[in-house]
N, C-alpha and C. Protein backbone atom coordinates (compact mmCIF):
# COMPACT_ATOMS: atom_id res chain seq x y z
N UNK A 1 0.85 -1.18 0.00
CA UNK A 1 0.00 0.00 0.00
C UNK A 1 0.89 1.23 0.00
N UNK A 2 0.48 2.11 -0.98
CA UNK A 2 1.38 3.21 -1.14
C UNK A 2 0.61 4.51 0.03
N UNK A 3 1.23 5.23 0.39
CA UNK A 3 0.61 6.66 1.26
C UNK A 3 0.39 8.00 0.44
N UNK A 4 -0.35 8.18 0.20
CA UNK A 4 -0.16 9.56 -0.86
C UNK A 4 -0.78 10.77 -0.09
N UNK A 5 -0.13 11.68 -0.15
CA UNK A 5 -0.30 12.80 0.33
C UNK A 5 -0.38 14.04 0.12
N UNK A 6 -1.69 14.70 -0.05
CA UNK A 6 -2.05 15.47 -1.13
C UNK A 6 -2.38 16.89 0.31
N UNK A 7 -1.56 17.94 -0.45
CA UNK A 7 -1.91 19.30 0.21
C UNK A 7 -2.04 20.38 -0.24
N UNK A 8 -3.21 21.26 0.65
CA UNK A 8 -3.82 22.38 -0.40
C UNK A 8 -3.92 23.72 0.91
N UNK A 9 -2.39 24.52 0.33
CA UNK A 9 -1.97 25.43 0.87
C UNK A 9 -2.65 26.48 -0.04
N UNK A 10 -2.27 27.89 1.38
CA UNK A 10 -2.51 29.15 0.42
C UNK A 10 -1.14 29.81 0.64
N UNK A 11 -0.22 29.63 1.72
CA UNK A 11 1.19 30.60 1.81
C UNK A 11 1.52 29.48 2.22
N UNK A 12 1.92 28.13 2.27
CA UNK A 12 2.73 27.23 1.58
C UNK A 12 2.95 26.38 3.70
N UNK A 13 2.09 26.94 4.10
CA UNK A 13 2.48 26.15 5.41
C UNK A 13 2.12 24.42 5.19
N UNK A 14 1.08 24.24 4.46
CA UNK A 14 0.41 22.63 4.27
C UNK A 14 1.49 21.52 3.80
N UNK A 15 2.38 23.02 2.62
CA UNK A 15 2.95 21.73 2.10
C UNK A 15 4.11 21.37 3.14
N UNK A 16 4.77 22.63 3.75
CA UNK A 16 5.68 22.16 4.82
C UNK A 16 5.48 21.08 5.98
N UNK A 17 4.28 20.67 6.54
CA UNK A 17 3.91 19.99 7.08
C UNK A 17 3.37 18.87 6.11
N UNK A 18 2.71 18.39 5.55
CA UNK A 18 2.86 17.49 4.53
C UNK A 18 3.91 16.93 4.46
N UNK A 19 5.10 17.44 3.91
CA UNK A 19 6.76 16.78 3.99
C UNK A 19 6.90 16.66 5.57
N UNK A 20 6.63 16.94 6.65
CA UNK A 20 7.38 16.35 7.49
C UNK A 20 6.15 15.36 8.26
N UNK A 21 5.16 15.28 7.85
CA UNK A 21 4.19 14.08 7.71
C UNK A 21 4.86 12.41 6.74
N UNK A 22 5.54 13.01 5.71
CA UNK A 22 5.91 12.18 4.82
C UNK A 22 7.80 11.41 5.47
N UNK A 23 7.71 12.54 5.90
CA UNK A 23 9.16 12.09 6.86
C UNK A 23 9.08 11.17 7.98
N UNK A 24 7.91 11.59 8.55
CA UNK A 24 7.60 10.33 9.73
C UNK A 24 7.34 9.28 9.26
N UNK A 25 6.78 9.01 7.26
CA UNK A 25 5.98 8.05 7.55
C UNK A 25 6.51 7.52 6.67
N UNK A 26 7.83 7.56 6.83
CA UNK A 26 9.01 7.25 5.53
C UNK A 26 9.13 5.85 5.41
N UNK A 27 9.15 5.26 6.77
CA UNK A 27 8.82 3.51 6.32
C UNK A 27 8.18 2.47 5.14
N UNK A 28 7.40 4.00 4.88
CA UNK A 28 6.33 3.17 3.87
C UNK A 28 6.47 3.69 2.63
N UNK A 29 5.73 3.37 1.77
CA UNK A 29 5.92 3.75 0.11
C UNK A 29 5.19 5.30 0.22
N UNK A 30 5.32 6.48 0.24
CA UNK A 30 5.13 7.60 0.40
C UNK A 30 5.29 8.57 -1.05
N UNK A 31 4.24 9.22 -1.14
CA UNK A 31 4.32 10.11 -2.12
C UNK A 31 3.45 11.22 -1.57
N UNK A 32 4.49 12.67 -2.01
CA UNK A 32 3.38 13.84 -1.95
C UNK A 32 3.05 14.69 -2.90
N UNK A 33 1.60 15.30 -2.81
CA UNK A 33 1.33 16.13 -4.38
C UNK A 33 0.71 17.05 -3.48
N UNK A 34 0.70 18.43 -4.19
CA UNK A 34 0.00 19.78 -4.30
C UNK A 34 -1.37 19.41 -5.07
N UNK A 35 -2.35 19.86 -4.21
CA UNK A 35 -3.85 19.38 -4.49
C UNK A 35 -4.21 19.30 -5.74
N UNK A 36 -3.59 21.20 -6.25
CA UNK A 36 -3.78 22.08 -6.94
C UNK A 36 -3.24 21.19 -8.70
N UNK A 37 -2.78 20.06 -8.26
CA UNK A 37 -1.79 19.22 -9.87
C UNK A 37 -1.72 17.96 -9.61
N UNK A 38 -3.62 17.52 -8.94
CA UNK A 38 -3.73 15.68 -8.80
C UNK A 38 -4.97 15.91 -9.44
N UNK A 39 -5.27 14.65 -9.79
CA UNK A 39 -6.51 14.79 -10.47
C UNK A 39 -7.20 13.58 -10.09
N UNK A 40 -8.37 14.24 -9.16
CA UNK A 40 -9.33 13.14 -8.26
C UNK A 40 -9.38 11.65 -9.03
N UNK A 41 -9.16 11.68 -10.36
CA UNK A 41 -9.63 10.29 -10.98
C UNK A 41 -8.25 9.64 -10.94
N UNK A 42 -7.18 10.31 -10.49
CA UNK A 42 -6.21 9.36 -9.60
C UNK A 42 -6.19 8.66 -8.00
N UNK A 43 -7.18 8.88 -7.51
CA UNK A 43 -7.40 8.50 -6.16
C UNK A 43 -7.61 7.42 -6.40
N UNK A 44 -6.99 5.86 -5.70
CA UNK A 44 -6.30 4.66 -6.12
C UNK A 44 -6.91 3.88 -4.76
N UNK A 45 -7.75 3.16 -4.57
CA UNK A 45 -8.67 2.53 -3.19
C UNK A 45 -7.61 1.64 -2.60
N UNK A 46 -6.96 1.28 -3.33
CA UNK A 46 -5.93 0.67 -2.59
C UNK A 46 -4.57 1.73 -1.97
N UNK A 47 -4.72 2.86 -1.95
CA UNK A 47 -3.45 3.59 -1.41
C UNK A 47 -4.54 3.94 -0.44
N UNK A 48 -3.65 4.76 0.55
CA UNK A 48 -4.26 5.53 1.87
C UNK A 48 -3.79 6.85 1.40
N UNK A 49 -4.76 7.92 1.50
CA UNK A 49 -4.55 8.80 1.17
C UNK A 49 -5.07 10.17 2.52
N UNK A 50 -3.90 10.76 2.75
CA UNK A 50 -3.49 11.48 3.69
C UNK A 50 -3.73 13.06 3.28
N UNK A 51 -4.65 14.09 3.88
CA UNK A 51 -5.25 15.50 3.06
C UNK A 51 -4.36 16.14 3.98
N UNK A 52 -4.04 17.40 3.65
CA UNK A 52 -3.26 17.85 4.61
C UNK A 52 -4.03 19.81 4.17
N UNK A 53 -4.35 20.40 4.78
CA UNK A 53 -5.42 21.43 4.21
C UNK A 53 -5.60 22.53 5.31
N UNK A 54 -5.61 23.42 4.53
CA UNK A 54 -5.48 24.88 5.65
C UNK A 54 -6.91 25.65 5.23
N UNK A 55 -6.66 26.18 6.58
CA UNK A 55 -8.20 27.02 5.80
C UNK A 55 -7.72 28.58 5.72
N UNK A 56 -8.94 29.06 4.64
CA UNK A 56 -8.28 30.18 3.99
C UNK A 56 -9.64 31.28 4.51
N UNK A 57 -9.90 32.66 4.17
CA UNK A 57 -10.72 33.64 4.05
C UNK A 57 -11.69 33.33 5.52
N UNK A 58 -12.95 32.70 5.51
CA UNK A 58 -13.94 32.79 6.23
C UNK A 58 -14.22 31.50 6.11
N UNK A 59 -13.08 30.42 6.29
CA UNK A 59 -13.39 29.31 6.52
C UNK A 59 -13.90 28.86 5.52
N UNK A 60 -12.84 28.64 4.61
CA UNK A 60 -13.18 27.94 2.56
C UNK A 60 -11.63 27.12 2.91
N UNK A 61 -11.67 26.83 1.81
CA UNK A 61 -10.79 25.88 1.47
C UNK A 61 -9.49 26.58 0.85
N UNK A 62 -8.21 26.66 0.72
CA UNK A 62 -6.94 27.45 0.47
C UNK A 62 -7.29 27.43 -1.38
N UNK A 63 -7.23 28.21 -1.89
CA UNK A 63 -6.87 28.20 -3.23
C UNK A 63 -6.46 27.05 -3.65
N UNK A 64 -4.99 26.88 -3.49
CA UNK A 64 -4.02 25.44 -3.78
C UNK A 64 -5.33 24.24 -3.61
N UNK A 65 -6.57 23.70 -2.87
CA UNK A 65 -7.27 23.16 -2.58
C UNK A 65 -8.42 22.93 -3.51
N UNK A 66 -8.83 24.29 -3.80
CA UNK A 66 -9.82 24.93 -5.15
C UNK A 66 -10.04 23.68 -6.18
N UNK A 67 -9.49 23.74 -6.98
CA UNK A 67 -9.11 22.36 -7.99
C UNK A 67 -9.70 21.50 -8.30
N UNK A 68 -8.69 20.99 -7.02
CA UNK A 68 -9.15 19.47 -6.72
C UNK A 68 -10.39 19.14 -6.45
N UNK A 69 -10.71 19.85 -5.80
CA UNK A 69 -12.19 19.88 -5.08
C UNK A 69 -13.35 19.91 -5.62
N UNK A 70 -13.41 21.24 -6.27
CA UNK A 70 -14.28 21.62 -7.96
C UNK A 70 -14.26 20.40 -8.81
N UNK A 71 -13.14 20.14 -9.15
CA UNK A 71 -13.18 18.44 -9.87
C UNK A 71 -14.05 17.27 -9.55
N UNK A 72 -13.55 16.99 -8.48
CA UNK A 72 -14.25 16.27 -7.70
C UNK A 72 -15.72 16.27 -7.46
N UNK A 73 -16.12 17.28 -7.42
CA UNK A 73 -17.12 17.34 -7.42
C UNK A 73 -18.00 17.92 -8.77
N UNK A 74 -17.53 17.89 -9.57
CA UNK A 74 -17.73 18.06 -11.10
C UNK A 74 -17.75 16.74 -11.97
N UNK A 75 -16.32 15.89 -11.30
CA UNK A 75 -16.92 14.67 -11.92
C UNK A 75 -17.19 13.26 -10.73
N UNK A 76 -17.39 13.46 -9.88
CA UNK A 76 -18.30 12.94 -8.49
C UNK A 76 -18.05 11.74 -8.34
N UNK A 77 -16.84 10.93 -8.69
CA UNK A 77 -16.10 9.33 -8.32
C UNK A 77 -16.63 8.92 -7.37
N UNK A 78 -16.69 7.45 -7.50
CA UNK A 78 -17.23 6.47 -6.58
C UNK A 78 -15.92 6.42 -5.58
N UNK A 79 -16.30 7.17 -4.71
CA UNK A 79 -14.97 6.68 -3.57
C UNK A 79 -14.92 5.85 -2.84
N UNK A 80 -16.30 4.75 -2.46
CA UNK A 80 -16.13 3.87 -1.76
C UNK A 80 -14.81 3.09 -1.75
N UNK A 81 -14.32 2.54 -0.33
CA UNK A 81 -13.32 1.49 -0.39
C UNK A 81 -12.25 2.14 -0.31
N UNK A 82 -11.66 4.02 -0.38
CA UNK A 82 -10.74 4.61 -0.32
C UNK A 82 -11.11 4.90 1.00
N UNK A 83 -9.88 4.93 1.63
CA UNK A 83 -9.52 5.12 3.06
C UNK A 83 -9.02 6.79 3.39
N UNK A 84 -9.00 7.83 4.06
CA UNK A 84 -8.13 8.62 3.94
C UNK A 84 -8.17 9.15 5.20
N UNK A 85 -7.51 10.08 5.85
CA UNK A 85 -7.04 10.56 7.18
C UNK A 85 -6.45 12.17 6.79
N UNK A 86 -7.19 13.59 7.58
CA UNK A 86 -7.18 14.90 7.13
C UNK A 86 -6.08 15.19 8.34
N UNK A 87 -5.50 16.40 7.97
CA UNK A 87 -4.96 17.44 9.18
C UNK A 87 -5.47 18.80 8.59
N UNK A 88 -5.96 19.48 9.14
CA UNK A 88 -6.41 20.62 9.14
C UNK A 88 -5.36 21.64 9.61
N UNK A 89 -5.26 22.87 8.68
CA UNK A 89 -4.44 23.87 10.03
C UNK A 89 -5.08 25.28 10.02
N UNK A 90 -5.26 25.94 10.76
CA UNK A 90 -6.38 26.97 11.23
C UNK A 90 -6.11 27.75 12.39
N UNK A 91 -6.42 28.77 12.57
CA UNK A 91 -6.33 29.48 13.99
C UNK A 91 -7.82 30.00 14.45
N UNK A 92 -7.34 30.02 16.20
CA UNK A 92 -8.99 29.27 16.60
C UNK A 92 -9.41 31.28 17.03
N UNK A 93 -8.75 31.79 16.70
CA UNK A 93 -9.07 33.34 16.57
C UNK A 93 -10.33 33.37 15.40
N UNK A 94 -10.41 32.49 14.76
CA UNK A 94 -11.82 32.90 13.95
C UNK A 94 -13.18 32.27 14.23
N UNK A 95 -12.56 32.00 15.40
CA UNK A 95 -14.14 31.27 16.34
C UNK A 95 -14.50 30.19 15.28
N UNK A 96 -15.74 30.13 14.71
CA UNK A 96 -16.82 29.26 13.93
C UNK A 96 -15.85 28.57 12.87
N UNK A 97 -15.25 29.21 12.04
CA UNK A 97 -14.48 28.95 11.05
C UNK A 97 -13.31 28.23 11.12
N UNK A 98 -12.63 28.30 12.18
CA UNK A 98 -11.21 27.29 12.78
C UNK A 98 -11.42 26.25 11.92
N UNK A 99 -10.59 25.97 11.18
CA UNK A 99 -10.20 24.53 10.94
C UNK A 99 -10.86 24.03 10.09
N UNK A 100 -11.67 24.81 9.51
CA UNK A 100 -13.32 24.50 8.64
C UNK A 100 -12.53 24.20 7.57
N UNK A 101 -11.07 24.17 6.13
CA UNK A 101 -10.42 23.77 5.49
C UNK A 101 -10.32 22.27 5.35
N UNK A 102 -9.89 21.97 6.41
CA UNK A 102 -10.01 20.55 6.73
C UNK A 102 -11.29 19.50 7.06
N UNK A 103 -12.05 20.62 7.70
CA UNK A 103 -13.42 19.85 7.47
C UNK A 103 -14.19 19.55 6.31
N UNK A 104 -14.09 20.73 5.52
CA UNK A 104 -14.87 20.75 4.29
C UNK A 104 -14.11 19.88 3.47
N UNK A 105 -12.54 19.66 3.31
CA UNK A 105 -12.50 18.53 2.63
C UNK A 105 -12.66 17.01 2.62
N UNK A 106 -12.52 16.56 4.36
CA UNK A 106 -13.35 15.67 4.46
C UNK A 106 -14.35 15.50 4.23
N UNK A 107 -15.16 16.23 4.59
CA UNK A 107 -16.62 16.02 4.49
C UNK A 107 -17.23 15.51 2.32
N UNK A 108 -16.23 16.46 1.64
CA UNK A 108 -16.33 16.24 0.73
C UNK A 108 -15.91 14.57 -0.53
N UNK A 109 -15.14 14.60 0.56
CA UNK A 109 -14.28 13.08 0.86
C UNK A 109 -15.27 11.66 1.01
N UNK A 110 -15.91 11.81 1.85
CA UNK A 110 -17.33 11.02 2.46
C UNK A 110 -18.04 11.22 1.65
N UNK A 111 -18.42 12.17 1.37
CA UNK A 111 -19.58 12.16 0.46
C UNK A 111 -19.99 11.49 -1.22
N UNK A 112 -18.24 11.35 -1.54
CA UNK A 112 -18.35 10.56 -2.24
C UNK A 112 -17.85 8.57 -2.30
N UNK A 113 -18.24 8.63 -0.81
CA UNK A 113 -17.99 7.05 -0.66
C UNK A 113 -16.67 7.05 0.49
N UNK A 114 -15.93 7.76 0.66
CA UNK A 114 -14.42 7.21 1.13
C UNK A 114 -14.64 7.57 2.41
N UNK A 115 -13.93 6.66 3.71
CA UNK A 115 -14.09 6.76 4.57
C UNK A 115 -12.55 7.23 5.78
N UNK A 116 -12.63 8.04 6.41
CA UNK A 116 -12.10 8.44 6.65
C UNK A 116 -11.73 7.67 8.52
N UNK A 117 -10.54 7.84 8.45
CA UNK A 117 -9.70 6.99 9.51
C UNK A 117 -8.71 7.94 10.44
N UNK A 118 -8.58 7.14 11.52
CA UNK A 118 -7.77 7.98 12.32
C UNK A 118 -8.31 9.59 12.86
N UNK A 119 -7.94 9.94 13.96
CA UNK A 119 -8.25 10.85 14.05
C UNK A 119 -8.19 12.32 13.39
N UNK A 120 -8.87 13.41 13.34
CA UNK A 120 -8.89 14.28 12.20
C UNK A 120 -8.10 15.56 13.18
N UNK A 121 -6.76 15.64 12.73
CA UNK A 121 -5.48 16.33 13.42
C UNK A 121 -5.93 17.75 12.66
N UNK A 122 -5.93 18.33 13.59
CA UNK A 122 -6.38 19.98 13.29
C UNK A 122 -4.88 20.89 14.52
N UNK A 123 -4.79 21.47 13.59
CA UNK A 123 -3.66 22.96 14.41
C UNK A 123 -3.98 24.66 14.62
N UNK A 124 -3.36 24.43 15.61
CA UNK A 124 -4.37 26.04 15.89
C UNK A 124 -3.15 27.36 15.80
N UNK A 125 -3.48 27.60 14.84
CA UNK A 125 -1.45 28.57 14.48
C UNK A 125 -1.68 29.60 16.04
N UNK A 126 -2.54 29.53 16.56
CA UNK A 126 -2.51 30.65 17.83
C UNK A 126 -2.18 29.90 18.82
N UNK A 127 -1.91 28.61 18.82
CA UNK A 127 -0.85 28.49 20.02
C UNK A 127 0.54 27.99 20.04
N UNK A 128 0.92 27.76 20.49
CA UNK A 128 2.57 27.49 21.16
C UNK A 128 3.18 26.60 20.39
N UNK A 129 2.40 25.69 19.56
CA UNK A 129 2.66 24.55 19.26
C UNK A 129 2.98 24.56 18.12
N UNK A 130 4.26 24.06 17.33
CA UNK A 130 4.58 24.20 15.55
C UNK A 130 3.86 23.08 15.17
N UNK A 131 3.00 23.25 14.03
CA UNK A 131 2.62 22.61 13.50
C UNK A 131 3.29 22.06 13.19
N UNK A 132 4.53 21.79 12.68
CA UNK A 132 5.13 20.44 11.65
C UNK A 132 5.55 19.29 13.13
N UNK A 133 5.45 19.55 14.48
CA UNK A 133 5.66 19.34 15.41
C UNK A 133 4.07 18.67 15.59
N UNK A 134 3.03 18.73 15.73
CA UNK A 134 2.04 18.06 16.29
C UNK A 134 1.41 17.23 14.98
N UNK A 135 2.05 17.90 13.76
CA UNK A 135 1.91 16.61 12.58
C UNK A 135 2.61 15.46 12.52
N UNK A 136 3.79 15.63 13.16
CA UNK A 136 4.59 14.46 13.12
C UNK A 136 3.93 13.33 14.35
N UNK A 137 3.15 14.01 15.38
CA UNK A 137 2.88 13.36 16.60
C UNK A 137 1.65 12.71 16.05
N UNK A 138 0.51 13.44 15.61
CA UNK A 138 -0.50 12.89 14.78
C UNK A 138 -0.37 11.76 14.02
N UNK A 139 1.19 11.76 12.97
CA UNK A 139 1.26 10.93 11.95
C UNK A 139 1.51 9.55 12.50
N UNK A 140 2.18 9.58 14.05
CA UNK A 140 2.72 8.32 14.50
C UNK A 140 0.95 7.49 14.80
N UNK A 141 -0.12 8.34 15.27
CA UNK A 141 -0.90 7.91 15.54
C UNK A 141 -1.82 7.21 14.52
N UNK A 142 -1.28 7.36 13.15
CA UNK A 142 -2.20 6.60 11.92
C UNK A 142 -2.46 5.24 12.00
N UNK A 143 -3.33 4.14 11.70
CA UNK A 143 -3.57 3.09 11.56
C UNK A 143 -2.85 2.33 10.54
N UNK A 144 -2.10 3.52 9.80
CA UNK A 144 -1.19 2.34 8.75
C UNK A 144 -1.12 0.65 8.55
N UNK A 145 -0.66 0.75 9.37
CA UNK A 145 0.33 -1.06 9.39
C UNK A 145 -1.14 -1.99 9.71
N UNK A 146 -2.07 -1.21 10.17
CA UNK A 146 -3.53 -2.08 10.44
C UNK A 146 -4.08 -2.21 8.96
N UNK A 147 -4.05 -1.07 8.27
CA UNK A 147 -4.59 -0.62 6.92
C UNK A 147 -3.54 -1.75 5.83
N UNK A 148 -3.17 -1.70 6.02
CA UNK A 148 -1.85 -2.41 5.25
C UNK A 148 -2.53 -4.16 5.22
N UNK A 149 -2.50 -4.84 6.50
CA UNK A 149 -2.52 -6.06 6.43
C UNK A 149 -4.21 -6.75 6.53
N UNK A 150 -5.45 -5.66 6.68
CA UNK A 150 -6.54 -5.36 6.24
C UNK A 150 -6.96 -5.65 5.27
């Protein structure tokens, strides 16, 4: 099972965390793409696929995200049987909206069949904590090696 890891930045924090998501999870067959240059009818039920997604304006989805998404939902794939696992990154200064990047792409995720695993790792740039630091802690927590022999 390959890991693919798809992120949809707007000032490029997603993809930095993304790579050090991909660094923790180097054991395994790992690949990462910019949202913004995959094309949903590559989403592969046998890979695990890892979103990594910031939220942008009033709680939308980052530009870099745009795309993919629109696609997706333009041409509306059977995602059943695809597995995938989000990190969100957001600051909780926008009350309602925090983290809503990452939600909305899950949610969009599900909706076309794929089910989503592991817990949904969200970062709050307003506190203390570096994100590429609580992604790496998140990433140890994936079901991988369960997903794998599944």
């Amino acid at each position: 099972m390959r890991v693919v890891i798809l992120f949809g930045s707007e000032m490029g924090t997603s993809e930095a965390v993304a790579e050090c998501v991909a660094d923790e999870l180097s054991a395994h067959d790992v690949s990462v793409f910019d949202m913004c240059d995959y094309d949903p009818g590559d989403l592969d039920r046998n890979d695990f696929h890892i979103l990594v997604c910031s939220t942008y304006g009033d709680g939308e989805l980052p530009t870099g995200a745009e795309p993919f998404f629109t696609l997706l939902d333009t041409t509306a794939p059977d995602l059943t049987g695809l597995r995938f696992a989000v990190f969100g990154l957001g600051d909780s200064v926008y009350g309602d909206t925090y983290n809503r990047g990452g939600e909305i792409a899950a949610e969009k995720m599900t909706a076309r069949g794929a089910t989503q695993v592991g817990e949904h790792g969200r970062h709050d740039y307003s506190s203390e904590v570096r994100a590429k630091d609580l992604a790496r802690a998140w990433a140890t927590t994936l079901p991988i090696d369960a997903l794998i022999t599944a």
